[in-house]
N, C-alpha and C. Protein backbone atom coordinates (compact mmCIF):
# COMPACT_ATOMS: atom_id res chain seq x y z
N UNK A 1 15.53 10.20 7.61
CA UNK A 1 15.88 10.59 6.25
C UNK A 1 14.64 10.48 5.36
N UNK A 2 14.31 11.37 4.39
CA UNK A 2 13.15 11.69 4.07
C UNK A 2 13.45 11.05 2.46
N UNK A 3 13.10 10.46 2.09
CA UNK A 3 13.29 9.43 -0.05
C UNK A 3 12.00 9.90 -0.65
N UNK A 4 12.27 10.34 -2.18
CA UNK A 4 11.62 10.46 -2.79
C UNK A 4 11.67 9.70 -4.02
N UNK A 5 10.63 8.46 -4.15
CA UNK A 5 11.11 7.06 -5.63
C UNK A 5 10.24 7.70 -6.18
N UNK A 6 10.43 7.94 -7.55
CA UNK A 6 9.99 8.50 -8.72
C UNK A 6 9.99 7.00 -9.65
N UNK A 7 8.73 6.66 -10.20
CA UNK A 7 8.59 6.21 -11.16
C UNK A 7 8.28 6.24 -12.33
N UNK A 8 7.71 4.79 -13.61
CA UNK A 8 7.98 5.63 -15.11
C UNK A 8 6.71 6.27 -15.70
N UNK A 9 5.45 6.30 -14.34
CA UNK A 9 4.96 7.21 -14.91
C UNK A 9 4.71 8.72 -14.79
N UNK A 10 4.12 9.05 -15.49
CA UNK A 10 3.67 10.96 -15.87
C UNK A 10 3.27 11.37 -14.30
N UNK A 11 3.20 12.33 -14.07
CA UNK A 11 3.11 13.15 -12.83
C UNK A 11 3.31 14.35 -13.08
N UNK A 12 2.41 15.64 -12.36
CA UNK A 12 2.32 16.87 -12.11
C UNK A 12 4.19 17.30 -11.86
N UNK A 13 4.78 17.57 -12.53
CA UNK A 13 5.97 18.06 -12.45
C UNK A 13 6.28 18.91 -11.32
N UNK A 14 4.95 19.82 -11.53
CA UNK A 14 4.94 21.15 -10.54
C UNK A 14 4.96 20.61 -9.43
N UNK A 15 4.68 19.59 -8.66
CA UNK A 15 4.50 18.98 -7.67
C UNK A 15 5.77 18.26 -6.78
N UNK A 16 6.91 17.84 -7.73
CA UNK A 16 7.92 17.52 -7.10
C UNK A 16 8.75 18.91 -6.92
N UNK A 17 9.15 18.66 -5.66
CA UNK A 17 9.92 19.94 -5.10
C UNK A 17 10.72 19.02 -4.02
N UNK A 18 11.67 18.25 -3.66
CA UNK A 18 12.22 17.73 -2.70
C UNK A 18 13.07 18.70 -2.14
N UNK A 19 13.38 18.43 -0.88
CA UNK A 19 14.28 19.35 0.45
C UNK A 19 15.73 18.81 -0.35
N UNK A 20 16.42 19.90 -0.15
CA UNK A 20 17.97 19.51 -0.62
C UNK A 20 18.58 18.49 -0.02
N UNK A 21 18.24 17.73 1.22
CA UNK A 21 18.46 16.68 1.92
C UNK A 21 18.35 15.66 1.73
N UNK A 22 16.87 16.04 1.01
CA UNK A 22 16.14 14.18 0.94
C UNK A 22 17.33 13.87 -0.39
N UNK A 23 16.64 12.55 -0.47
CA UNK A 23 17.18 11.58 -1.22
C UNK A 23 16.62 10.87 -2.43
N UNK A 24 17.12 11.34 -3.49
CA UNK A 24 16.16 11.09 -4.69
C UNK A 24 16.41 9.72 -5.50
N UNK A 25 15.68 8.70 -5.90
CA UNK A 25 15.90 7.20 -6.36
C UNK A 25 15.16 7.37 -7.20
N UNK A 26 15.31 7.05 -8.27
CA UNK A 26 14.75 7.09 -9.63
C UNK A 26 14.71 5.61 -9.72
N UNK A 27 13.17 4.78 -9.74
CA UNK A 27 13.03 3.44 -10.16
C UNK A 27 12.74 3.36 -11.56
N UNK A 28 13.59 2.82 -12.21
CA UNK A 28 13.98 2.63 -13.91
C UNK A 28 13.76 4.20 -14.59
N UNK A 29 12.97 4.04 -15.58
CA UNK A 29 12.38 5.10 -16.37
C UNK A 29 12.15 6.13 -15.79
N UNK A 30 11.76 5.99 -14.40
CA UNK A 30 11.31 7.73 -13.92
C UNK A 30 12.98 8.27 -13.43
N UNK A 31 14.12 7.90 -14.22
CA UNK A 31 14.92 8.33 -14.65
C UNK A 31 15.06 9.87 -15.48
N UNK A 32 14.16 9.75 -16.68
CA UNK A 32 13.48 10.57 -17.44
C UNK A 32 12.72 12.21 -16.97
N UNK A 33 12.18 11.62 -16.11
CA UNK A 33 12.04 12.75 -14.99
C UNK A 33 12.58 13.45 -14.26
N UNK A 34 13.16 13.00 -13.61
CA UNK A 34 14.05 13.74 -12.63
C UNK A 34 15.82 13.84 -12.91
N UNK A 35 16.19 13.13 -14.30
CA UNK A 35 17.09 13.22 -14.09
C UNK A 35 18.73 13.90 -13.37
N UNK A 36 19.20 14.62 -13.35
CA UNK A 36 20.73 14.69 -12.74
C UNK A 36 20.23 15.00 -11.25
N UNK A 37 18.88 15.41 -11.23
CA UNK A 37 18.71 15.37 -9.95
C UNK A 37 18.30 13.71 -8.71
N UNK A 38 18.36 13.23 -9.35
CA UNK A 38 18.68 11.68 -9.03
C UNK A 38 19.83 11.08 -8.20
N UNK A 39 19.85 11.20 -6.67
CA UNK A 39 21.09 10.09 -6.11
C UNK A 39 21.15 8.73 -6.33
N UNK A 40 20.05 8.31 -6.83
CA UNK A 40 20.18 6.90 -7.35
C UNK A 40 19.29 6.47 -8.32
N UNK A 41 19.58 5.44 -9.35
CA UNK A 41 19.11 5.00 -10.03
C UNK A 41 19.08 3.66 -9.86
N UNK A 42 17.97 2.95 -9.78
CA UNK A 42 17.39 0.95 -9.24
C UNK A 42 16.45 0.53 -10.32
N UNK A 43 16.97 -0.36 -11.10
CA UNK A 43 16.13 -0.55 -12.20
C UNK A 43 16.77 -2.13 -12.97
N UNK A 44 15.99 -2.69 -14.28
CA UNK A 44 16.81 -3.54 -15.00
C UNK A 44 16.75 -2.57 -16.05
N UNK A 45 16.48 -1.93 -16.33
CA UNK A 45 17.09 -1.08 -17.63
C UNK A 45 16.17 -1.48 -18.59
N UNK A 46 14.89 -2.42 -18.46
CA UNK A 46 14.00 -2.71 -19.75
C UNK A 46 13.40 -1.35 -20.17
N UNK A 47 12.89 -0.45 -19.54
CA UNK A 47 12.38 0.87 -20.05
C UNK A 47 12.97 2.28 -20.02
N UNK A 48 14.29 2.00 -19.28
CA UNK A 48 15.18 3.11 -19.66
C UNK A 48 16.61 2.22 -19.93
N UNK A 49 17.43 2.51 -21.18
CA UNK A 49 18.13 1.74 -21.76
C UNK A 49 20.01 2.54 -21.51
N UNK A 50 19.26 3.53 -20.56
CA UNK A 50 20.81 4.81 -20.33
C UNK A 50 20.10 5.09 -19.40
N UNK A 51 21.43 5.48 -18.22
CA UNK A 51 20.89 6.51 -17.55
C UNK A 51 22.52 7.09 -16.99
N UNK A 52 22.43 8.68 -16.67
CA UNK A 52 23.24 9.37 -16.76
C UNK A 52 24.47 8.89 -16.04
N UNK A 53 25.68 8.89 -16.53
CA UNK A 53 27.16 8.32 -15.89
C UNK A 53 27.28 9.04 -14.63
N UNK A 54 26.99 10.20 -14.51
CA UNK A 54 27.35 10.51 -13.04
C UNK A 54 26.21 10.66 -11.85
N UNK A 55 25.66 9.77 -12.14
CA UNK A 55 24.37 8.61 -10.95
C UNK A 55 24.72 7.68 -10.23
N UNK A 56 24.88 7.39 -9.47
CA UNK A 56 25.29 6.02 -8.92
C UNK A 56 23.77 4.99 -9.25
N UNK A 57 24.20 4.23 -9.44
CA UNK A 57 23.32 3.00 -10.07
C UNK A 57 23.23 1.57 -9.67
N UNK A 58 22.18 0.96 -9.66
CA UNK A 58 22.14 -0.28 -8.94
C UNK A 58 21.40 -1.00 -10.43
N UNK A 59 22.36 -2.20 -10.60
CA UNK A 59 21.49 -3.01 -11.65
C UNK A 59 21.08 -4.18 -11.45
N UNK A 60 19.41 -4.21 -11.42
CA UNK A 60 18.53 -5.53 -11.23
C UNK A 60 18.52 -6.53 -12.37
N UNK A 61 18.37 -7.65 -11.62
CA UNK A 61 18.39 -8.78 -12.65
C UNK A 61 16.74 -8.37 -13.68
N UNK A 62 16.39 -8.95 -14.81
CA UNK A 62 15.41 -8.46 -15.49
C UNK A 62 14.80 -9.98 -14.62
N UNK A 63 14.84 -10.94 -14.08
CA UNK A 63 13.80 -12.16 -13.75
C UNK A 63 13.98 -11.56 -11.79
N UNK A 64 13.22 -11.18 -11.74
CA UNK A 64 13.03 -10.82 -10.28
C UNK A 64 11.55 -11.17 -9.13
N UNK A 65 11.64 -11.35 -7.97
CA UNK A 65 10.44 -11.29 -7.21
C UNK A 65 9.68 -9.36 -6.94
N UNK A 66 10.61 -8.67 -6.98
CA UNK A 66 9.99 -7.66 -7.08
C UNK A 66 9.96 -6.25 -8.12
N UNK A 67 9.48 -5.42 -7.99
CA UNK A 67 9.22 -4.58 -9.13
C UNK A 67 10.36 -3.76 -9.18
N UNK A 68 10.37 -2.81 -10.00
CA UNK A 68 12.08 -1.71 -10.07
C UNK A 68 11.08 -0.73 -8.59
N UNK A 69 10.06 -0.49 -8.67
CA UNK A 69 9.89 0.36 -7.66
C UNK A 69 9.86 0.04 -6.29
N UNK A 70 9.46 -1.60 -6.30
CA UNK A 70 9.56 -2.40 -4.98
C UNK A 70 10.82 -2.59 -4.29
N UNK A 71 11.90 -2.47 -5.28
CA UNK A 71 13.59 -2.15 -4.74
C UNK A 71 13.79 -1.35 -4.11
N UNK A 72 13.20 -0.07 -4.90
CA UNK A 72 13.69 1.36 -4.83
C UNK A 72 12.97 1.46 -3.41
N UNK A 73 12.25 1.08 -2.89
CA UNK A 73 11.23 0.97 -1.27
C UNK A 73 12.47 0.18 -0.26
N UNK A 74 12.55 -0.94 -0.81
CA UNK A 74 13.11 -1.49 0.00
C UNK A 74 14.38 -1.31 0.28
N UNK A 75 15.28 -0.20 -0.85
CA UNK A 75 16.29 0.28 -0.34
C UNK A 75 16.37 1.12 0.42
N UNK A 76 15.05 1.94 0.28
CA UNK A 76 15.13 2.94 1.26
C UNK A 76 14.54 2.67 2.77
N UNK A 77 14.11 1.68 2.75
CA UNK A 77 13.61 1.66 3.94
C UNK A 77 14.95 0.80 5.01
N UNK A 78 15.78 0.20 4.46
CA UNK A 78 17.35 -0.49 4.72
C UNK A 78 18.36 0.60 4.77
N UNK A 79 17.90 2.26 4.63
CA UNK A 79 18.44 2.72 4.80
C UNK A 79 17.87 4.20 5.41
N UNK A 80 17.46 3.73 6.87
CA UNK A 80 17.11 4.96 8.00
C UNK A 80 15.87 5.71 6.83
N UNK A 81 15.06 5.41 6.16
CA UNK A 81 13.97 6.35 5.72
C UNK A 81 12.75 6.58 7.10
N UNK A 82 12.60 7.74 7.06
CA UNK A 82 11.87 8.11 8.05
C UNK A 82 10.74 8.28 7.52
N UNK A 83 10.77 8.47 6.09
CA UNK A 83 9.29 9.12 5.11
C UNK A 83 9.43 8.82 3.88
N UNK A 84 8.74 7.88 3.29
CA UNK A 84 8.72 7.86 1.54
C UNK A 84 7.94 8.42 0.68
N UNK A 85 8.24 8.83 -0.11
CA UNK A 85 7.02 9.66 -0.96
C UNK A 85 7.08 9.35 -2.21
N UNK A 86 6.20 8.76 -3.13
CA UNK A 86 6.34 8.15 -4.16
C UNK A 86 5.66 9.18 -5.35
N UNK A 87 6.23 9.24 -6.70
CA UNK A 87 5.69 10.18 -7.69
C UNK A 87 6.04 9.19 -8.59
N UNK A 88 5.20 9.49 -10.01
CA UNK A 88 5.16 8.72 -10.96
C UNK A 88 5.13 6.83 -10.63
N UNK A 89 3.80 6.63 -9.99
CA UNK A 89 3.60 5.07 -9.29
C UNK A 89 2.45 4.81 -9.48
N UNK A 90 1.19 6.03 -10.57
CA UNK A 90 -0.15 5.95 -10.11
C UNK A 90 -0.56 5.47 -11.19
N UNK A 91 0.14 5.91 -12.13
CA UNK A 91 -0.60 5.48 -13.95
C UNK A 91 -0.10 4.76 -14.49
N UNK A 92 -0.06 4.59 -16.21
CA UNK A 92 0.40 3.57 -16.37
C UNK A 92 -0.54 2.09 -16.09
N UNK A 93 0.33 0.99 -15.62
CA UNK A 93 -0.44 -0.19 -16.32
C UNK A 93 -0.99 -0.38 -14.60
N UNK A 94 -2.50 -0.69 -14.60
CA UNK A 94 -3.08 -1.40 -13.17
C UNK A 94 -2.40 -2.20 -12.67
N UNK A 95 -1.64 -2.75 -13.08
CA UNK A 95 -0.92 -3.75 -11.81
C UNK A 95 0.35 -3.45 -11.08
N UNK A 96 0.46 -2.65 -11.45
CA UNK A 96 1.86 -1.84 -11.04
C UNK A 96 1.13 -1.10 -10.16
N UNK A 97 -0.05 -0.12 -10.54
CA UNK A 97 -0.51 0.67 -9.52
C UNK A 97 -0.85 -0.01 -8.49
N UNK A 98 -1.32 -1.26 -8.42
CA UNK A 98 -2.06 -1.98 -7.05
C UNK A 98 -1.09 -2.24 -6.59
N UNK A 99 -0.18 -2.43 -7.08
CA UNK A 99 1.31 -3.02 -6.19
C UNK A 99 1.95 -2.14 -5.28
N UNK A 100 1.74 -0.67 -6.11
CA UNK A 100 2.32 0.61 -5.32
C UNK A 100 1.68 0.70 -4.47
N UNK A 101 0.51 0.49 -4.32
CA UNK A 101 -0.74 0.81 -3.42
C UNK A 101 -0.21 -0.12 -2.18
N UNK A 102 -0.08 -1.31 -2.23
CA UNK A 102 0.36 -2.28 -1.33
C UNK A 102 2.06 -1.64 -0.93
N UNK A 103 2.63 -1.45 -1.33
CA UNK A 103 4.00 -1.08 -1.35
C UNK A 103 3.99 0.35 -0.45
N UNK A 104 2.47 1.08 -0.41
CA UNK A 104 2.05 1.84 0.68
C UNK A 104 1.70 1.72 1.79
N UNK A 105 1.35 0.75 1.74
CA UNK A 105 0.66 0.06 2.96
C UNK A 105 1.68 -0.70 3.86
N UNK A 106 3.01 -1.31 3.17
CA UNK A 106 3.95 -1.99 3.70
C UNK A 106 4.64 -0.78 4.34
N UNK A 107 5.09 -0.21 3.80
CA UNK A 107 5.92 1.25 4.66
C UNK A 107 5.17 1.58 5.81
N UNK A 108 4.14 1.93 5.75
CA UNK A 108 3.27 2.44 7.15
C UNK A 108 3.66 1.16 7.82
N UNK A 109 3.74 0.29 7.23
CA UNK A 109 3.41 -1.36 8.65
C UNK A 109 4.67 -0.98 9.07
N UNK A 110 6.17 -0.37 8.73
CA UNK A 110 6.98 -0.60 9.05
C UNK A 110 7.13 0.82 10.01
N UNK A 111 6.24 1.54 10.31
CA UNK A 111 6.27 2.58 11.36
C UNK A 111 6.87 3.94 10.54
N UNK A 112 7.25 3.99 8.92
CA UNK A 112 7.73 4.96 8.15
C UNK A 112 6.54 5.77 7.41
N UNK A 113 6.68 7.09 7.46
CA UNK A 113 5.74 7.91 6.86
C UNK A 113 5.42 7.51 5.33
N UNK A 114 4.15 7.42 5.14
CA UNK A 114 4.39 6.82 3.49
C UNK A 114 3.18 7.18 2.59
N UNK A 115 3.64 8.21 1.62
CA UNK A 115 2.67 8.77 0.75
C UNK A 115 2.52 8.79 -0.94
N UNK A 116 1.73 8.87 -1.61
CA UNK A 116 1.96 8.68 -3.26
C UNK A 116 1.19 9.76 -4.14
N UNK A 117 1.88 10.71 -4.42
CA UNK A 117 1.78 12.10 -5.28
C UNK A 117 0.88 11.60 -6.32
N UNK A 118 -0.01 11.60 -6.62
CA UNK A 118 -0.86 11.74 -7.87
C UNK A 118 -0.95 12.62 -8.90
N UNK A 119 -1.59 13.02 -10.18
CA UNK A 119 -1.71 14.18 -10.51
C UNK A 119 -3.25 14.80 -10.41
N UNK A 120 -4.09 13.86 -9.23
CA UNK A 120 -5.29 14.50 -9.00
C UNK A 120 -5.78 14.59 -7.61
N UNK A 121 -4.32 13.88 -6.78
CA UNK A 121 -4.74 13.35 -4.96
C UNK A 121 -3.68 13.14 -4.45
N UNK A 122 -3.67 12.82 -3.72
CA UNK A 122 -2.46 12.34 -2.74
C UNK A 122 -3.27 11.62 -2.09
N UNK A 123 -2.65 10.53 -1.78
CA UNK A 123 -2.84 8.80 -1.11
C UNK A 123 -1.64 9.05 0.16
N UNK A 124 -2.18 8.79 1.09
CA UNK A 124 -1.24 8.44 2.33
C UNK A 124 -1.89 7.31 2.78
N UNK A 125 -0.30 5.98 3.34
CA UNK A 125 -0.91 5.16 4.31
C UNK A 125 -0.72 5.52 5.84
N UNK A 126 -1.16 5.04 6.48
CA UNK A 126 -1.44 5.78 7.52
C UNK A 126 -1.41 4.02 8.96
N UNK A 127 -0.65 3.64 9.59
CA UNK A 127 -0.55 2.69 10.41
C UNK A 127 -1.34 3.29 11.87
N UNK A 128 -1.15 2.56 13.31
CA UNK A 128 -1.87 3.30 14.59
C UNK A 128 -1.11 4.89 14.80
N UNK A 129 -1.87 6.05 14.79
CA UNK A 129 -1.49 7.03 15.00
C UNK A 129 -2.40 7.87 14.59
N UNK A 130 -1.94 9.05 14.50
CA UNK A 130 -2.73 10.10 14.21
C UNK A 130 -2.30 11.13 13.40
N UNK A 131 -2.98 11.83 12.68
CA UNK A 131 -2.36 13.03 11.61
C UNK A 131 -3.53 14.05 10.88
N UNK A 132 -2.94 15.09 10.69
CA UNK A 132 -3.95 16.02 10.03
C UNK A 132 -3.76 16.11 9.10
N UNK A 133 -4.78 16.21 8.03
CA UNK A 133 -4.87 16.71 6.52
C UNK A 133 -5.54 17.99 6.13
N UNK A 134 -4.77 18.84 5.64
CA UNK A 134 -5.37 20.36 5.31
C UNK A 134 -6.04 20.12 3.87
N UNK A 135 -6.73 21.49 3.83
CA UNK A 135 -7.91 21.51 2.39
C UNK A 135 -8.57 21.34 2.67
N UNK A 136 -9.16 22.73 3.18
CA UNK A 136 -10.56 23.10 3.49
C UNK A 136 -11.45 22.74 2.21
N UNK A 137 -12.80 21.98 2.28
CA UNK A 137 -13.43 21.73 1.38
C UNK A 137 -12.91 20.36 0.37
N UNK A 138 -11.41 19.70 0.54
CA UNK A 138 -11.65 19.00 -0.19
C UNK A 138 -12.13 17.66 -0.10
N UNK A 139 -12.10 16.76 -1.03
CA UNK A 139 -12.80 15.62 -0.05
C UNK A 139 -11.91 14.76 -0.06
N UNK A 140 -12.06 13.80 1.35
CA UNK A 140 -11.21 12.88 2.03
C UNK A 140 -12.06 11.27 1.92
N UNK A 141 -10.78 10.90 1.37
CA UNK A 141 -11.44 9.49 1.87
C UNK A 141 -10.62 7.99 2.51
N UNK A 142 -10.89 7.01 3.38
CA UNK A 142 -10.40 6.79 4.23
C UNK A 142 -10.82 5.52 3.70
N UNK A 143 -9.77 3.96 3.65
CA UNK A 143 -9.99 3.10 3.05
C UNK A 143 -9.26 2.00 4.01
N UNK A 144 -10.38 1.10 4.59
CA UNK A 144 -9.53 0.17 5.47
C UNK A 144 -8.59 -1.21 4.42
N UNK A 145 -7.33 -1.09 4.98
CA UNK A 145 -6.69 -2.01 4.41
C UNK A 145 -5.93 -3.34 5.14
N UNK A 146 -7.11 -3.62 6.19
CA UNK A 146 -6.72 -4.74 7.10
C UNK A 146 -8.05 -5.37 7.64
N UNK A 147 -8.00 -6.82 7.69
CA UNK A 147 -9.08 -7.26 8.31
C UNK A 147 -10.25 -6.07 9.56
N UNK A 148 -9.17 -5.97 10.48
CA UNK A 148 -10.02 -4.85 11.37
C UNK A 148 -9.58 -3.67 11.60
N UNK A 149 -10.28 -2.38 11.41
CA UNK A 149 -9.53 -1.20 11.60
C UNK A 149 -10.49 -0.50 12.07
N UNK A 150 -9.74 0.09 12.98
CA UNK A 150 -10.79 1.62 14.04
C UNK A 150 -10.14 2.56 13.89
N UNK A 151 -10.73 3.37 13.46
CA UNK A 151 -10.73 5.09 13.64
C UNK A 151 -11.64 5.78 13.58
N UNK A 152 -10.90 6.78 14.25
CA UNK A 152 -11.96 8.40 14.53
C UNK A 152 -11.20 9.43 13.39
N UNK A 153 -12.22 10.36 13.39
CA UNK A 153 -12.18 11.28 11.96
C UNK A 153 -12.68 12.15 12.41
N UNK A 154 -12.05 13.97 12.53
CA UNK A 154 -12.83 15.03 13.50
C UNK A 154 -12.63 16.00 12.02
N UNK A 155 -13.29 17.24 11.93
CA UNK A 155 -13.09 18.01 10.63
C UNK A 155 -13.39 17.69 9.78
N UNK A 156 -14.63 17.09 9.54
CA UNK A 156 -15.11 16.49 8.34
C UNK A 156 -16.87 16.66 8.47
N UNK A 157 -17.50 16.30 7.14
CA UNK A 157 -18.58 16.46 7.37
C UNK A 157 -19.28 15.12 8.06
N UNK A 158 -18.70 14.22 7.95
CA UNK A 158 -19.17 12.61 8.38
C UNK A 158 -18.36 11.94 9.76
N UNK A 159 -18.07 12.47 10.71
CA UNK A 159 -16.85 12.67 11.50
C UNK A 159 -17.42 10.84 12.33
N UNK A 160 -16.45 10.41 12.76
CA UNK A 160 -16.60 8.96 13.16
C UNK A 160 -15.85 8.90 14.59
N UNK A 161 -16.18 8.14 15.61
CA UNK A 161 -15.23 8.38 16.59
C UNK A 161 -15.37 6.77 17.09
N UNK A 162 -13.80 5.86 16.86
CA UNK A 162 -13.59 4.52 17.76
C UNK A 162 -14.26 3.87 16.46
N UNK A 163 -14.65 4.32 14.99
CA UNK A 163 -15.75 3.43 14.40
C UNK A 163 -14.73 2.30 13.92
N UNK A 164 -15.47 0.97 13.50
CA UNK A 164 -14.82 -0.20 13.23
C UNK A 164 -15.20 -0.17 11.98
N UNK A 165 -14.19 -0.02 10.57
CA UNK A 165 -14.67 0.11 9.58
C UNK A 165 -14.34 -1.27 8.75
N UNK A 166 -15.48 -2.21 8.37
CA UNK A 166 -14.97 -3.57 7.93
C UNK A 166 -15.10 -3.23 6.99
N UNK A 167 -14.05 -4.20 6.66
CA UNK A 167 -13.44 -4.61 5.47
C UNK A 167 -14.21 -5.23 3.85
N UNK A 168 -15.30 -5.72 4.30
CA UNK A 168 -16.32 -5.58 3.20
C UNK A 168 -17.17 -4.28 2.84
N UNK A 169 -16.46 -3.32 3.59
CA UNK A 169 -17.79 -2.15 3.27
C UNK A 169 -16.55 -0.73 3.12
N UNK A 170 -16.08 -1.12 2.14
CA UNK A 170 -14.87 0.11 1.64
C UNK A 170 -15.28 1.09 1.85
N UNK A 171 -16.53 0.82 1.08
CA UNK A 171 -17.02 2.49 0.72
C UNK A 171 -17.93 3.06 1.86
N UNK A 172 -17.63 2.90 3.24
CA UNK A 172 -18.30 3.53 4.14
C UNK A 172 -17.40 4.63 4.29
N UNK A 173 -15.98 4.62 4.16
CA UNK A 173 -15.35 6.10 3.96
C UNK A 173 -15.11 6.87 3.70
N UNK A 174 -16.05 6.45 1.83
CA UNK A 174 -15.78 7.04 0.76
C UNK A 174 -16.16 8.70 0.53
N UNK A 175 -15.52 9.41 0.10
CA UNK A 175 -16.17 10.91 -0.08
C UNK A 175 -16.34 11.59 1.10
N UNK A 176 -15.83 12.00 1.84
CA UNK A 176 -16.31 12.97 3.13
C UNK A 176 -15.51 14.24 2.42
N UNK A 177 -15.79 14.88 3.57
CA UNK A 177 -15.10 16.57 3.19
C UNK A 177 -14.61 16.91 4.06
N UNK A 178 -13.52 17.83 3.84
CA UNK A 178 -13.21 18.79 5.21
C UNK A 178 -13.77 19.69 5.35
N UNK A 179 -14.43 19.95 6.74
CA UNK A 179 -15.75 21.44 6.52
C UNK A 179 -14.48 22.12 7.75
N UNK A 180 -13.56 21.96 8.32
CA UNK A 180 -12.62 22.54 9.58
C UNK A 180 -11.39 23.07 8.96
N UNK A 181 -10.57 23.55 9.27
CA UNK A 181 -9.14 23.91 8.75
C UNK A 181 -8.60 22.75 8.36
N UNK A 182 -8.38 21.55 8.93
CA UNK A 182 -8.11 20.11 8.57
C UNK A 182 -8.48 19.44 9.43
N UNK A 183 -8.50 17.97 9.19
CA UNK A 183 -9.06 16.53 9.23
C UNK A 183 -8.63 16.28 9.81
N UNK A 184 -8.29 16.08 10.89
CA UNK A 184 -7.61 14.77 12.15
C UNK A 184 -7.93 13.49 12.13
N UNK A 185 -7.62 12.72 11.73
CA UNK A 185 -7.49 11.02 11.49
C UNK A 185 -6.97 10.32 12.26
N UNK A 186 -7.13 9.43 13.43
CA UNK A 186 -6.72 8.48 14.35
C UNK A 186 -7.02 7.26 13.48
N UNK A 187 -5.89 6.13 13.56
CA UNK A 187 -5.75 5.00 13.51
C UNK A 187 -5.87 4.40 14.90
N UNK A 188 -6.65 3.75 15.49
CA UNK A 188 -6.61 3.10 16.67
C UNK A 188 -5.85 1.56 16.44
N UNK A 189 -6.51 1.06 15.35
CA UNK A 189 -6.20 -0.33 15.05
C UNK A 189 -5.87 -1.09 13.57
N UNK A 190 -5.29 -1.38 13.04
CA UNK A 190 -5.14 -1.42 11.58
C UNK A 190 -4.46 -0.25 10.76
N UNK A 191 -4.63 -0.42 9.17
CA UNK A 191 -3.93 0.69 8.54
C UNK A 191 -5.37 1.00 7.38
N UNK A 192 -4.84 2.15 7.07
CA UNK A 192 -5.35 2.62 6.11
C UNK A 192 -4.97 3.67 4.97
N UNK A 193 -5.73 3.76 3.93
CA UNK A 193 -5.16 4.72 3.15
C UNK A 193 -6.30 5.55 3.45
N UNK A 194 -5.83 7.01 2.81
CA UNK A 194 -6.05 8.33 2.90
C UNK A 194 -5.93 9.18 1.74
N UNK A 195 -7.33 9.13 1.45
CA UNK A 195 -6.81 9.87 -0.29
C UNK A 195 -7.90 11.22 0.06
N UNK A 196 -7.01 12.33 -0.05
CA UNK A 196 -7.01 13.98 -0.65
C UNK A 196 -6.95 14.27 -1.35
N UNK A 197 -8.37 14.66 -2.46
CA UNK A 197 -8.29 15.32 -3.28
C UNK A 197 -7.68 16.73 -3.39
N UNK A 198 -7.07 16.82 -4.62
CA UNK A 198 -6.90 18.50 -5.11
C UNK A 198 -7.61 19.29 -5.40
């Protein structure tokens, strides 16, 4: 089952298009957004103070261990998500974003597809496996988010094969390009994110 958590911030509108299937969770405010098209709403209601009567709705305590969007994850992942895709999670206040960022990284650990719509990139985490990224020309960059991580990278201008990318040296992934139809990315060991520019 494929979830799409929308949060309370701004996002390329043009960009959400969900399959009539998936499953749409609106964490608090990004209520606002997507409204009636929303199967659920997970929130304490501090930044949206209504949300539409014919939603089904889950109401969080306002003193909690996790965020309205950290719910909205963890409901879906308690419920058969095969793929999360997060919109409105990027702006807004830095600590929320680092959290989403981690809240990306936890989905991949859990073997679930897991990505975060920007309005200038798309961020995928990415656990052991493999996957292609299209956009010819744009640039890719590859960010280890575990003590040790190996991968190979083919379709690019900086292509890496088995490399061990530590963890003090972020920015050895930083900026590559796709010069091929797309990027093939192996995870051998560890996780990582994957940010595609537009």
């Amino acid at each position: 089952m494929k979830y799409y958590i929308v949060g309370a911030s701004e996002f390329a509108e043009e960009k959400f298009d969900p399959e009539d299937d998936a499953v749409v969770i609106a964490a608090d405010a990004g209520m606002k957004y997507v409204g009636k098209r929303a199967d659920l709403a997970i929130g304490d209601w501090d930044s949206l103070h209504r949300y539409p009567d014919n939603v089904q709705a889950v109401t969080l305590p306002v003193v909690k261990d996790y965020t309205d969007t950290g719910e909205a994850v963890d409901h879906a992942l308690n419920h058969d998500a095969t793929e999360i895709v997060m919109f409105g999670t990027s702006g807004g206040r830095v600590d929320h974003y680092l959290a989403n960022l981690q809240y990306l990284v936890m989905i991949a650990d859990r073997g679930v597809k897991a990505s975060m719509v920007c309005p200038d990139c798309t961020i995928y985490a990415m656990a052991e496996g493999e996957r292609e990224f299209y956009g010819k020309g744009s640039i890719i960059s590859v960010i280890p988010m575990r003590e040790r991580v190996v991968v190979s990278i083919s379709g690019v201008q900086y292509p890496l094969k088995k490399h061990l990318m530590p963890e003090d040296n972020p920015g050895l992934g930083v900026s590559n390009v796709i010069e091929a139809e797309c990027a093939r990315i192996t995870v051998h060991e560890g996780i990582v994110l994957v940010i595609v520019n537009d």
